[in-house]
PDB file of N, CA and C in Angstrom:
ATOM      1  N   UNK A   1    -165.390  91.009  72.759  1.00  0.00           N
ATOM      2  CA  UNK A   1    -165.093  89.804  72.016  1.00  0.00           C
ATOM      3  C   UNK A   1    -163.764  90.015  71.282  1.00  0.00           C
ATOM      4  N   UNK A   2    -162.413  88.828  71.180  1.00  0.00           N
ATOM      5  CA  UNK A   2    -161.348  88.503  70.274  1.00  0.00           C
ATOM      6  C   UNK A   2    -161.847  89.278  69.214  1.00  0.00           C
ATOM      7  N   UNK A   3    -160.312  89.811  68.458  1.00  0.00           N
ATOM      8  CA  UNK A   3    -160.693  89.682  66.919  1.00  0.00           C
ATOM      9  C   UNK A   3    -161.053  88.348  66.179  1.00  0.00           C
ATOM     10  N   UNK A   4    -160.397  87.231  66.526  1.00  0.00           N
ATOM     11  CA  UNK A   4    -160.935  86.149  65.840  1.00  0.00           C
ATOM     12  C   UNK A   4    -162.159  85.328  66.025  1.00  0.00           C
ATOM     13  N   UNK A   5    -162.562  85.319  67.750  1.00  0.00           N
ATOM     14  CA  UNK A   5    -164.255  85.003  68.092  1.00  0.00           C
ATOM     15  C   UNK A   5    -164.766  85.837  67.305  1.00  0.00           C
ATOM     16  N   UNK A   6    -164.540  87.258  66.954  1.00  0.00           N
ATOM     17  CA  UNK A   6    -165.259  88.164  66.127  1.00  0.00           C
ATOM     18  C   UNK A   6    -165.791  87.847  65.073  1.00  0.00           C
ATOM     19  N   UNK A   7    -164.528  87.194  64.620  1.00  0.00           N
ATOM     20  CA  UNK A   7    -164.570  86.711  62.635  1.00  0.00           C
ATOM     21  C   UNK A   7    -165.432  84.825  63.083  1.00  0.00           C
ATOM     22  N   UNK A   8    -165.141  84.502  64.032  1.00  0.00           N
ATOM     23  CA  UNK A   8    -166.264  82.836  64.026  1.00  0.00           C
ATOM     24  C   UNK A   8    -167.700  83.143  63.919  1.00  0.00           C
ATOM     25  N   UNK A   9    -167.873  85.048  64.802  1.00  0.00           N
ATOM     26  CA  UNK A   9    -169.331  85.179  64.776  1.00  0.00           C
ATOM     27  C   UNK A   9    -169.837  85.709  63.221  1.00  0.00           C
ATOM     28  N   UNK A  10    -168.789  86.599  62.577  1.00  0.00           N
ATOM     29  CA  UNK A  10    -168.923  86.547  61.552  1.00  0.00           C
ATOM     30  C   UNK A  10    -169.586  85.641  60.393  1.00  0.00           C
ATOM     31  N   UNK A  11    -168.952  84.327  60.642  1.00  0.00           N
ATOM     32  CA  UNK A  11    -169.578  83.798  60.070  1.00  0.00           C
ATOM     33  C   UNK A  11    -170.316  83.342  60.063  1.00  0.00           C
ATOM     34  N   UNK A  12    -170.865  82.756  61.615  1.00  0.00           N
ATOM     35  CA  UNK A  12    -172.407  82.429  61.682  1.00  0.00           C
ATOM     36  C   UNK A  12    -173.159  83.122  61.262  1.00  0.00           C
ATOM     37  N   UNK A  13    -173.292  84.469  61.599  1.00  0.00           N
ATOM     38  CA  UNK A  13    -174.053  85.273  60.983  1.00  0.00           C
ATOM     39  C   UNK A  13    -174.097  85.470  59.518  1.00  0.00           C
ATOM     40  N   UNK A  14    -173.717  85.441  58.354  1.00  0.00           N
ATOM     41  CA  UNK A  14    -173.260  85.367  57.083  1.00  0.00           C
ATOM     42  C   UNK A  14    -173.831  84.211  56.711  1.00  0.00           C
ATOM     43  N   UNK A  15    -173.618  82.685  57.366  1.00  0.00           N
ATOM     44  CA  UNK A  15    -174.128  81.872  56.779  1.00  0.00           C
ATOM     45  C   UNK A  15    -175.845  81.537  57.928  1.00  0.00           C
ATOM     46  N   UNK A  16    -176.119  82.443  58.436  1.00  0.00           N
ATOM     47  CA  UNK A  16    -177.679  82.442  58.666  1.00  0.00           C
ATOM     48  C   UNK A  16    -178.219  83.183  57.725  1.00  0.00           C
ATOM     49  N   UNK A  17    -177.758  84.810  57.613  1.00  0.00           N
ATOM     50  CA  UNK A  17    -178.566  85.443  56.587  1.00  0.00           C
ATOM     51  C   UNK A  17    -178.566  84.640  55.238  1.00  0.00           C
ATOM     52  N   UNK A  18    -177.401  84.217  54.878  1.00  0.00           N
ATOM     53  CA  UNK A  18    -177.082  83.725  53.187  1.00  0.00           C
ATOM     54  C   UNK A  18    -178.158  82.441  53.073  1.00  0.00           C
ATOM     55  N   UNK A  19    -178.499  81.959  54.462  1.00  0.00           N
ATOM     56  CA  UNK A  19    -179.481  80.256  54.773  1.00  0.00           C
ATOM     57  C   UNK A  19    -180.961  80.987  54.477  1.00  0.00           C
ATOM     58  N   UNK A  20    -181.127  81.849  54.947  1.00  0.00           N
ATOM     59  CA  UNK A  20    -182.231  83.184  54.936  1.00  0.00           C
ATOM     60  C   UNK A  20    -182.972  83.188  53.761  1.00  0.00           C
ATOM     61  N   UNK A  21    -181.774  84.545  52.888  1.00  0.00           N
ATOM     62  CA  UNK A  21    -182.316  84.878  51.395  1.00  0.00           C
ATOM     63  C   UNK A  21    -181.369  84.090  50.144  1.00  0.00           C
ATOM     64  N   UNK A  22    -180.344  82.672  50.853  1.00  0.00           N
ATOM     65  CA  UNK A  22    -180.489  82.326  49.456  1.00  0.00           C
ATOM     66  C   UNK A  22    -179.981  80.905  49.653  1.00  0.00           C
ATOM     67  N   UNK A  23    -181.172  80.220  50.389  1.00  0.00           N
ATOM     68  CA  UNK A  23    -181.213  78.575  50.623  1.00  0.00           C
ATOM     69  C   UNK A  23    -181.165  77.853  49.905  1.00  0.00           C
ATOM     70  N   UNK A  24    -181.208  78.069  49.116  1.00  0.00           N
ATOM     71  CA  UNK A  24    -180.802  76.707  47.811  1.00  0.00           C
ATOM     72  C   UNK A  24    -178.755  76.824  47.094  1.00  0.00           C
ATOM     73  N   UNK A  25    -178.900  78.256  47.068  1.00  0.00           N
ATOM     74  CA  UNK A  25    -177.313  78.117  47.210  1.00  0.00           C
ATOM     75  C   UNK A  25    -176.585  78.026  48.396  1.00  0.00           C
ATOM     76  N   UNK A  26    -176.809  78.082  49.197  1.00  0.00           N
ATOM     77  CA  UNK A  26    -176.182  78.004  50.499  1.00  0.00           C
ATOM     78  C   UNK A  26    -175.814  76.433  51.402  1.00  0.00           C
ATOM     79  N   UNK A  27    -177.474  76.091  50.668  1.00  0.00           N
ATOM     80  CA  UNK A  27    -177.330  74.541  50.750  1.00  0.00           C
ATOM     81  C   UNK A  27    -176.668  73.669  50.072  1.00  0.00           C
ATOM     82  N   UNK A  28    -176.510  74.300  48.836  1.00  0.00           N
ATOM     83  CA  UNK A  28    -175.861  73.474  47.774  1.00  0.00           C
ATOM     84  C   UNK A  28    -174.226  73.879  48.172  1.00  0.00           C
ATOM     85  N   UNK A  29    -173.820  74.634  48.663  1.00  0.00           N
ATOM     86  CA  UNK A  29    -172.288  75.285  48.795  1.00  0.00           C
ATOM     87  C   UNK A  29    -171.805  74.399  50.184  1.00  0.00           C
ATOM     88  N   UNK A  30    -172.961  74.239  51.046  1.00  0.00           N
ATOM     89  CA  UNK A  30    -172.343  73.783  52.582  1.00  0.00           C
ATOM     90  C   UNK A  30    -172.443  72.293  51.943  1.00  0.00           C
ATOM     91  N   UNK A  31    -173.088  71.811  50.880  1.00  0.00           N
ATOM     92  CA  UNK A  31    -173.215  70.131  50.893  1.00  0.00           C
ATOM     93  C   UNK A  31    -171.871  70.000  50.512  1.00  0.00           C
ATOM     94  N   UNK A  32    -171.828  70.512  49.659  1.00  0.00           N
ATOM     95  CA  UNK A  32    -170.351  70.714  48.361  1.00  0.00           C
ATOM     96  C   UNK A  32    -169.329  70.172  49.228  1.00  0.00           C
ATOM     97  N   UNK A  33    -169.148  71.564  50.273  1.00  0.00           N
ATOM     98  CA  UNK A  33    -168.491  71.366  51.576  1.00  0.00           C
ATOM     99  C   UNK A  33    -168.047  69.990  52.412  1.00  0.00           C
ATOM    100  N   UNK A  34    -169.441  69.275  52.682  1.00  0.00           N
ATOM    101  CA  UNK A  34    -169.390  68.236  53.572  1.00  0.00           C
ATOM    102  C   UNK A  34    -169.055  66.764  52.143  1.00  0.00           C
ATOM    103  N   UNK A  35    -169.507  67.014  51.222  1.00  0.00           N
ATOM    104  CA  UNK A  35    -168.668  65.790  50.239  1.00  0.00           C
ATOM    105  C   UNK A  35    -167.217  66.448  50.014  1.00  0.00           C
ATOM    106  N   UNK A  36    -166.627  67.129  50.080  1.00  0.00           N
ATOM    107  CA  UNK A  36    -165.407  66.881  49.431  1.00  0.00           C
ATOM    108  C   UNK A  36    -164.659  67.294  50.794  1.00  0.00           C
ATOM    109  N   UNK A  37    -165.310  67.023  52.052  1.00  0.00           N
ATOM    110  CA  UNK A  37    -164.429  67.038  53.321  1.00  0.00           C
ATOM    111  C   UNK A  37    -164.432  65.450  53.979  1.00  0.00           C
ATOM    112  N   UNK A  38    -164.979  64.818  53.271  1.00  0.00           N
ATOM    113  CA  UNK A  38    -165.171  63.379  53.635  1.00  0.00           C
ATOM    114  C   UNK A  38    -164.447  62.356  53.368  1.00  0.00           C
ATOM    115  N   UNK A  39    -163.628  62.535  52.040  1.00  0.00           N
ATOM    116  CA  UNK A  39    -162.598  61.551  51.905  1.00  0.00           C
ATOM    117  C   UNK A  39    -161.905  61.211  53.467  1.00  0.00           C
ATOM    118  N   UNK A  40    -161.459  59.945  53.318  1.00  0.00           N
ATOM    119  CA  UNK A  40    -160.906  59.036  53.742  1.00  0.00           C
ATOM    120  C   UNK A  40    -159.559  58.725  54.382  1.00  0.00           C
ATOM    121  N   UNK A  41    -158.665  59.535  53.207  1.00  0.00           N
ATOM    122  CA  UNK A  41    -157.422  59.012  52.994  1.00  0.00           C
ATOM    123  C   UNK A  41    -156.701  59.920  53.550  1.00  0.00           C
ATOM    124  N   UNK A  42    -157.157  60.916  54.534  1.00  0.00           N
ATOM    125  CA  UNK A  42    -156.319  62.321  55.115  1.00  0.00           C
ATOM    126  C   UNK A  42    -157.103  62.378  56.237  1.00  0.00           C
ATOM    127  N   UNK A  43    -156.470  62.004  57.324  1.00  0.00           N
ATOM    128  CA  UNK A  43    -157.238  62.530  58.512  1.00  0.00           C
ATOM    129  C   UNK A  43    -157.758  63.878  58.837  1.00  0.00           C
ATOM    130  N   UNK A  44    -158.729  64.600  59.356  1.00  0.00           N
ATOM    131  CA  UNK A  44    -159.283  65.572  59.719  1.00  0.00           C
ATOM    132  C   UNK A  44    -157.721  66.056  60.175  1.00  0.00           C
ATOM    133  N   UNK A  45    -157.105  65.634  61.150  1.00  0.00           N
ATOM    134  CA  UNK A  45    -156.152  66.947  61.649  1.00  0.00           C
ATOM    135  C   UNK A  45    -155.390  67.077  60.420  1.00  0.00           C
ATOM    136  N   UNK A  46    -154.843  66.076  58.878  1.00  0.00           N
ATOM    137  CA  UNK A  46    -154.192  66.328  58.349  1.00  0.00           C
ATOM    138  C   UNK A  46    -155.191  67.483  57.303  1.00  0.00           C
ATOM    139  N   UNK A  47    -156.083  67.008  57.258  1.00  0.00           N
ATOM    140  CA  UNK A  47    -157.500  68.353  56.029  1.00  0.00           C
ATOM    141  C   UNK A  47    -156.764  69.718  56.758  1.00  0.00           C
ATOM    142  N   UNK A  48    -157.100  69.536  58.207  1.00  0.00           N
ATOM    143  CA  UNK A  48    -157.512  70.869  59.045  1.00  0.00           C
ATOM    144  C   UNK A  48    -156.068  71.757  58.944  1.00  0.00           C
ATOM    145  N   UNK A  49    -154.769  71.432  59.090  1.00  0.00           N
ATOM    146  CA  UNK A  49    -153.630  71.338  58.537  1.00  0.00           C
ATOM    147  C   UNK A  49    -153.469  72.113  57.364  1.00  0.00           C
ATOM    148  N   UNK A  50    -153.893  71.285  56.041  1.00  0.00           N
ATOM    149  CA  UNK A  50    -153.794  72.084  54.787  1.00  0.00           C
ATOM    150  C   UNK A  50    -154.715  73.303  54.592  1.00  0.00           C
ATOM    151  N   UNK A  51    -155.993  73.274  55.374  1.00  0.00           N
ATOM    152  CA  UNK A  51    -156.342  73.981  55.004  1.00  0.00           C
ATOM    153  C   UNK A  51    -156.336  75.466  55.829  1.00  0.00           C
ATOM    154  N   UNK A  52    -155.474  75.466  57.004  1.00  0.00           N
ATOM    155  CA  UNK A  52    -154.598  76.628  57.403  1.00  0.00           C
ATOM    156  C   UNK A  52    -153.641  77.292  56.422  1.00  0.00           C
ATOM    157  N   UNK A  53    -153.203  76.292  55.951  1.00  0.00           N
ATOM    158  CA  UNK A  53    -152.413  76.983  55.209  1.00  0.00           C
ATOM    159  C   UNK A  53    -153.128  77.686  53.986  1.00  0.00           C
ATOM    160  N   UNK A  54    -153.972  77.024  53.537  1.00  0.00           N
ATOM    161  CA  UNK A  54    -154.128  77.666  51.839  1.00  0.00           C
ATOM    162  C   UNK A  54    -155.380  78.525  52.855  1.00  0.00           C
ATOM    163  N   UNK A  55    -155.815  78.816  53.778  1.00  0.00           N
ATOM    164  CA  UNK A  55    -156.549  80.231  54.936  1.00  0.00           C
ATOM    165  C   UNK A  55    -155.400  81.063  54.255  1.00  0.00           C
ATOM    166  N   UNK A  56    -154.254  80.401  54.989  1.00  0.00           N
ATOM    167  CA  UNK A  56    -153.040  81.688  54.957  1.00  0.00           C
ATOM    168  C   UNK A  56    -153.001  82.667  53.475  1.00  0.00           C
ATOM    169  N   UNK A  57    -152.645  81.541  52.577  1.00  0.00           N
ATOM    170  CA  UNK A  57    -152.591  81.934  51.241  1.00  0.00           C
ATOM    171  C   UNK A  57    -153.532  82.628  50.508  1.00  0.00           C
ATOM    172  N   UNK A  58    -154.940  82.133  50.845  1.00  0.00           N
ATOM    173  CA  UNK A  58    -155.960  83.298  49.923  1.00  0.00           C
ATOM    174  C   UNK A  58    -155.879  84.662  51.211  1.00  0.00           C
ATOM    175  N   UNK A  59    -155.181  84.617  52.089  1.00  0.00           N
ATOM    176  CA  UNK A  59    -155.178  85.741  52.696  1.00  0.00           C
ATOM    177  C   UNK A  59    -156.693  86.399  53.387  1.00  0.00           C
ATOM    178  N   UNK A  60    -157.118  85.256  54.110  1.00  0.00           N
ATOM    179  CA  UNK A  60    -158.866  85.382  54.267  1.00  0.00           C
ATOM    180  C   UNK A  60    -158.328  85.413  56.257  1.00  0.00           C
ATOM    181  N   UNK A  61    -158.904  86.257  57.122  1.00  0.00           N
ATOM    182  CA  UNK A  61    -158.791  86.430  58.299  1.00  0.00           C
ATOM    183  C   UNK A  61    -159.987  85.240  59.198  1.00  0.00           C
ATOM    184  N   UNK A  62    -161.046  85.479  58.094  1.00  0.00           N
ATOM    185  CA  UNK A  62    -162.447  84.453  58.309  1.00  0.00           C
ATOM    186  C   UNK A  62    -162.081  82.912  58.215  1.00  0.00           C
ATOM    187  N   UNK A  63    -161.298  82.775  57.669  1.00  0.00           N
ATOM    188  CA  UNK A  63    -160.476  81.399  57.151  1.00  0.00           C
ATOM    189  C   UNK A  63    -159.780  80.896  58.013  1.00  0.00           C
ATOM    190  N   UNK A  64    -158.394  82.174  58.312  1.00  0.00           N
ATOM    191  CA  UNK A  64    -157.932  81.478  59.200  1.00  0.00           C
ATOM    192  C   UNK A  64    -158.510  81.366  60.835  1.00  0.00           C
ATOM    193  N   UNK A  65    -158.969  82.074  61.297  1.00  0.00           N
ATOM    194  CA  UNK A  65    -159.964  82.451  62.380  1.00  0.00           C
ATOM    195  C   UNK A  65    -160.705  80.584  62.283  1.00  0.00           C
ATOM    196  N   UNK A  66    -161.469  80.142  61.366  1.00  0.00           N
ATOM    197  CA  UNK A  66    -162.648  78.863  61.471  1.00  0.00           C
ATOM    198  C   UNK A  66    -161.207  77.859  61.632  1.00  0.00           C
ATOM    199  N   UNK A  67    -160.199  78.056  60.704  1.00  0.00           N
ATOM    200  CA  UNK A  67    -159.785  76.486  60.449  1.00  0.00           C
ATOM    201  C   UNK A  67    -158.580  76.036  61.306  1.00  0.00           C
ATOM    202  N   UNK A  68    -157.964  77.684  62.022  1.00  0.00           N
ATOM    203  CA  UNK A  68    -157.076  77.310  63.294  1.00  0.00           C
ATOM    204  C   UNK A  68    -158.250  77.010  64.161  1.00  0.00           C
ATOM    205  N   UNK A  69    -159.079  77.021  64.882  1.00  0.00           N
ATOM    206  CA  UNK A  69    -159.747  76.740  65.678  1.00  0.00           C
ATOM    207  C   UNK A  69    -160.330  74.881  64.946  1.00  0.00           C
ATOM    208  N   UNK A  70    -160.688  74.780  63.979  1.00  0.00           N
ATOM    209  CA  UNK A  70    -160.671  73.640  63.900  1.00  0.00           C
ATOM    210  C   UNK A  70    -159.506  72.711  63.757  1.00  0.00           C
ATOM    211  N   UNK A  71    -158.391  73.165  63.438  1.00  0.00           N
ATOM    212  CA  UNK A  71    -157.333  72.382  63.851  1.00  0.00           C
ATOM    213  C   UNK A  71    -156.500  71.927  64.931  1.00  0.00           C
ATOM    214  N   UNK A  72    -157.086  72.703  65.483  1.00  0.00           N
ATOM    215  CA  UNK A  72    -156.688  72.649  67.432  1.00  0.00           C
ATOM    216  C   UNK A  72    -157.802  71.463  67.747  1.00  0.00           C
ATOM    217  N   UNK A  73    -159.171  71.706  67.386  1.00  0.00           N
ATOM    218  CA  UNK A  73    -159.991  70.737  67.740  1.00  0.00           C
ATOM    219  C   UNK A  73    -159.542  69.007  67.083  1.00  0.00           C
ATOM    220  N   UNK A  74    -158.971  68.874  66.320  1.00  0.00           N
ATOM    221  CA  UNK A  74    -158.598  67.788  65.917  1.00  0.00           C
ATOM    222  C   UNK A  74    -157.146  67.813  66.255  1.00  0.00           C
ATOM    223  N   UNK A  75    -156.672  68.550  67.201  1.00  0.00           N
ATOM    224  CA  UNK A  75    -155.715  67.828  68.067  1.00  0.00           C
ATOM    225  C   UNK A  75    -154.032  68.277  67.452  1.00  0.00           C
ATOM    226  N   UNK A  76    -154.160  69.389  66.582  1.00  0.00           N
ATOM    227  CA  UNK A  76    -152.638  69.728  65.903  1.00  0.00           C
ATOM    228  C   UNK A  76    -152.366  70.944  67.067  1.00  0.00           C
ATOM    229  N   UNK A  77    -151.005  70.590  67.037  1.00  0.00           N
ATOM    230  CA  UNK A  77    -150.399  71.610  67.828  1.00  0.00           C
ATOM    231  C   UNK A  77    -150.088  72.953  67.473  1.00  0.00           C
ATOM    232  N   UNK A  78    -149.796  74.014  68.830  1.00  0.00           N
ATOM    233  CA  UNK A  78    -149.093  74.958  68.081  1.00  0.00           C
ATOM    234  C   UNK A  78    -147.953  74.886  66.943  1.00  0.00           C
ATOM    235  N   UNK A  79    -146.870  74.313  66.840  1.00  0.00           N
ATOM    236  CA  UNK A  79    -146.082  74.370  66.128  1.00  0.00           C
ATOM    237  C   UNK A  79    -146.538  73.478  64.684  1.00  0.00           C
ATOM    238  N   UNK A  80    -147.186  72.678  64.751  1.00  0.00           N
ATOM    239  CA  UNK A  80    -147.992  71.952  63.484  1.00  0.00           C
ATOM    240  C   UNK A  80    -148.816  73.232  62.619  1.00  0.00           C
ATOM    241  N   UNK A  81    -149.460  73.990  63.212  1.00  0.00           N
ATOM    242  CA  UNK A  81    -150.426  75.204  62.613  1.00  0.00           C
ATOM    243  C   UNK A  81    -149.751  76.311  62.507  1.00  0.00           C
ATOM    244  N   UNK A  82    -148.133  76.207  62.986  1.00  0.00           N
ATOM    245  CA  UNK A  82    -147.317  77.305  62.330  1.00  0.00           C
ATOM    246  C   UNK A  82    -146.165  76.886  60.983  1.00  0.00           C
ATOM    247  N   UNK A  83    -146.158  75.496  61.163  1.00  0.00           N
ATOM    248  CA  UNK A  83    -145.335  75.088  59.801  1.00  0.00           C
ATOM    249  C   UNK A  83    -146.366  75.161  59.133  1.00  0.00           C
ATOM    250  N   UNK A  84    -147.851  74.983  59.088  1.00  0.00           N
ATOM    251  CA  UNK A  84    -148.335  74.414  58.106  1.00  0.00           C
ATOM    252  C   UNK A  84    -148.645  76.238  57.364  1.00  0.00           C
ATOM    253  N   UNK A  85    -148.940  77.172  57.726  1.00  0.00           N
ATOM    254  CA  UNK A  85    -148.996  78.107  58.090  1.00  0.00           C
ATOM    255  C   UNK A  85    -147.546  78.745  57.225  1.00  0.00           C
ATOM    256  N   UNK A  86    -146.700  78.460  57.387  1.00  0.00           N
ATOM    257  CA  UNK A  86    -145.378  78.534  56.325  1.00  0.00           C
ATOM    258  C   UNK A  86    -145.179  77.957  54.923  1.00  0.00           C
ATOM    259  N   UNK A  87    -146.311  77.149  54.838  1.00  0.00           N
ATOM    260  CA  UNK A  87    -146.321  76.249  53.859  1.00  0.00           C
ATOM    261  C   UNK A  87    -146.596  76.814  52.728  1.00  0.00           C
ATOM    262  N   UNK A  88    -148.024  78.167  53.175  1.00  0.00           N
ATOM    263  CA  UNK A  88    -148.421  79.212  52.496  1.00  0.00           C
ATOM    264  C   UNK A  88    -147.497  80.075  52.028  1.00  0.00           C
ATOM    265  N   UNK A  89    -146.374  80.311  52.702  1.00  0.00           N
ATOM    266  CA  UNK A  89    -145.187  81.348  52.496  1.00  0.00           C
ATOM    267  C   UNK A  89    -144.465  80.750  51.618  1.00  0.00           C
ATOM    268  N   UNK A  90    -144.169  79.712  51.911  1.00  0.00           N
ATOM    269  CA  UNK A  90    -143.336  79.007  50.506  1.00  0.00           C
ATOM    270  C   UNK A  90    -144.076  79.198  48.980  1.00  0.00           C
ATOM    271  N   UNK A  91    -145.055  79.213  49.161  1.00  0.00           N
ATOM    272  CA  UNK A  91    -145.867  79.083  47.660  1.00  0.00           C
ATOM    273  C   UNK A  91    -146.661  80.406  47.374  1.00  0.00           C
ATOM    274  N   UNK A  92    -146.712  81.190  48.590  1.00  0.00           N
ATOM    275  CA  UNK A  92    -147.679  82.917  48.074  1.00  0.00           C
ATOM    276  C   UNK A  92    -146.788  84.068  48.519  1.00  0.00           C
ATOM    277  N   UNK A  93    -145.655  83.672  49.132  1.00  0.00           N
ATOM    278  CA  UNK A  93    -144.465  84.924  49.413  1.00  0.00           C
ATOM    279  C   UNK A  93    -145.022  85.323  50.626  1.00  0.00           C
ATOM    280  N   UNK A  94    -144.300  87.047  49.727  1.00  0.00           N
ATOM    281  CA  UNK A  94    -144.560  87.664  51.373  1.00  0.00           C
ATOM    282  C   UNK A  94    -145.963  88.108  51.334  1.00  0.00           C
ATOM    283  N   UNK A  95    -147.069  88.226  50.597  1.00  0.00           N
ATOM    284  CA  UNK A  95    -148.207  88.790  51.055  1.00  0.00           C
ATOM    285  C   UNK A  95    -148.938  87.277  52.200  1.00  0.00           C
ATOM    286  N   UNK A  96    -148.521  86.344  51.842  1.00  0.00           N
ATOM    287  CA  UNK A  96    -149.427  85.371  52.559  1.00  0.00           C
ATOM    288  C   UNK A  96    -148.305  85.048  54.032  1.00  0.00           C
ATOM    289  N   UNK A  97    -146.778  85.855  54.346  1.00  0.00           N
ATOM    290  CA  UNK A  97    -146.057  85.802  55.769  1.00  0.00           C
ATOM    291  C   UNK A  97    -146.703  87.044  56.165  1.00  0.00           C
ATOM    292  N   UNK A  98    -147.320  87.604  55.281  1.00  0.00           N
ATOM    293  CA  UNK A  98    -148.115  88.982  56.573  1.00  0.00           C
ATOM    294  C   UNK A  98    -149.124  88.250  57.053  1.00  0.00           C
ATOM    295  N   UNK A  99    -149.821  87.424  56.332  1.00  0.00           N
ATOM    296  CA  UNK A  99    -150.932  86.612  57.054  1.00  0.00           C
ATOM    297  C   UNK A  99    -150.672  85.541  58.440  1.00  0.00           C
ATOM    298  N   UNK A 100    -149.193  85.525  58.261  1.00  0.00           N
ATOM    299  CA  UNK A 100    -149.045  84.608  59.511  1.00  0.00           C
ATOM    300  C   UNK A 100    -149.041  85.611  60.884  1.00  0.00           C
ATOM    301  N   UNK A 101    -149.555  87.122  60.877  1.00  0.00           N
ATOM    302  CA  UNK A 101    -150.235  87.763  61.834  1.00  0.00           C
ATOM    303  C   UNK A 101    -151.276  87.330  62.165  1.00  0.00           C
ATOM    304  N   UNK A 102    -152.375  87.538  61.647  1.00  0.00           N
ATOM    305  CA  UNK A 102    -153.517  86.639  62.015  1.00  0.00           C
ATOM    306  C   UNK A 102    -153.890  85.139  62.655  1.00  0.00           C
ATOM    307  N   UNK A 103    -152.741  84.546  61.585  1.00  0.00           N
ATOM    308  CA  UNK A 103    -152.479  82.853  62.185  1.00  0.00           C
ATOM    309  C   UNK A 103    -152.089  82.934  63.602  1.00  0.00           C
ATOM    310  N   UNK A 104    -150.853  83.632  64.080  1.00  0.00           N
ATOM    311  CA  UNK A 104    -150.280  83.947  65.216  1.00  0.00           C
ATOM    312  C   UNK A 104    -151.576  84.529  66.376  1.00  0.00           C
ATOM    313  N   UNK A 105    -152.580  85.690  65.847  1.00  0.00           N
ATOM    314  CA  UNK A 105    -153.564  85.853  66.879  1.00  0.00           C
ATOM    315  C   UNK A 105    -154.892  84.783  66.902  1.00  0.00           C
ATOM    316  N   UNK A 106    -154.888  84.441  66.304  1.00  0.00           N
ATOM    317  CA  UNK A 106    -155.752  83.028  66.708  1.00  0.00           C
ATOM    318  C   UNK A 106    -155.061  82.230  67.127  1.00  0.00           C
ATOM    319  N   UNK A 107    -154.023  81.617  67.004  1.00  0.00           N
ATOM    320  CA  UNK A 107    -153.186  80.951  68.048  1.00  0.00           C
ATOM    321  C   UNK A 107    -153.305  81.139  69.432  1.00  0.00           C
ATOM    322  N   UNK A 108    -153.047  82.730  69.420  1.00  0.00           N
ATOM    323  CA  UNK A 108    -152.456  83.273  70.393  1.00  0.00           C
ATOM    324  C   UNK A 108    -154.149  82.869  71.584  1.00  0.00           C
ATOM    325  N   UNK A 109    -155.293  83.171  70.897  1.00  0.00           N
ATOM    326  CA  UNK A 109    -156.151  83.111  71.653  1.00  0.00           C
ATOM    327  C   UNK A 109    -156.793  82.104  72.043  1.00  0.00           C
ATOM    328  N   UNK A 110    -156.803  80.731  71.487  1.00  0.00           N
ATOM    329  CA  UNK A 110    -156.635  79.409  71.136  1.00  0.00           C
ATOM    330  C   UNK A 110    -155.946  78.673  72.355  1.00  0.00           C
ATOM    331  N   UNK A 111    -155.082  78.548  71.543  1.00  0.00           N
ATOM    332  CA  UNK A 111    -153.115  77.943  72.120  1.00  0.00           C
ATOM    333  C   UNK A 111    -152.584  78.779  72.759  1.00  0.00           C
ATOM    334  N   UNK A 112    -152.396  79.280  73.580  1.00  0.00           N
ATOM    335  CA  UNK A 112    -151.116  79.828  74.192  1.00  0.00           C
ATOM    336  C   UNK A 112    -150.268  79.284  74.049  1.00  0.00           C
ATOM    337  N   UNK A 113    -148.870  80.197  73.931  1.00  0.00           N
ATOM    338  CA  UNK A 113    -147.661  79.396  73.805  1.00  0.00           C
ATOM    339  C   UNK A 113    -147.650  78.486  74.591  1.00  0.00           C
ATOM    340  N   UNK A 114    -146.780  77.076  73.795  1.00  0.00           N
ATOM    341  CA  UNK A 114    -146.642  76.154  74.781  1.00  0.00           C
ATOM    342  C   UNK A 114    -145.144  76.272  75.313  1.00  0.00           C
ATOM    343  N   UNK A 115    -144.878  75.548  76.507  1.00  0.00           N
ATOM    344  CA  UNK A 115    -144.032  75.711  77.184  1.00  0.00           C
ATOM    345  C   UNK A 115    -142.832  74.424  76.402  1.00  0.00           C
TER     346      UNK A 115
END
């Protein structure tokens, strides 16, 4: 398995055990989740977008691994998930352009370069 299929199984697993031994927070954290991913006024590819970037910025591999793969699914391109992906660099330096390694291998396994 990818390093980044690695980190998607990661998290299934994480949020089965956490559904396991601690269902009432887990439930309350994934609802949290699904209300404040629901607004209106930002399309899913534009959410999926920002939230590559601020993946990039808290410097989370699990992050960026779920939310490049969901941003491909709502249809952003390679080069859309690498500006956005810079966006992090503008505002967290250089610890969050080492993260655009990771961004780059989920891409890479994702997206192939496009031509």
């Amino acid at each position: 398995m990818s390093n980044m299929k690695q980190r998607l199984s990661e998290i299934q697993q994480l949020t089965k055990r956490l559904k396991s031994e601690y269902p009432n927070e887990t439930d309350a954290f994934l609802g949290f989740l699904q209300k404040a991913e629901a607004g209106e006024a930002l399309s899913l590819h534009v959410k999926e977008l920002i939230n590559v970037g601020l993946a990039v910025a808290a410097q989370c591999e699990w992050c960026i691994a779920f939310h490049v793969e969901q941003a491909i699914a709502a249809g952003a391109s390679r080069q859309e998930i690498i500006e956005a992906g810079f966006m992090a660099v503008i505002m967290h330096g250089g610890p969050a352009y080492m993260y655009m390694t990771p961004l780059y291998d989920a891409l890479d396994e994702w997206l192939p370069e496009e031509s």
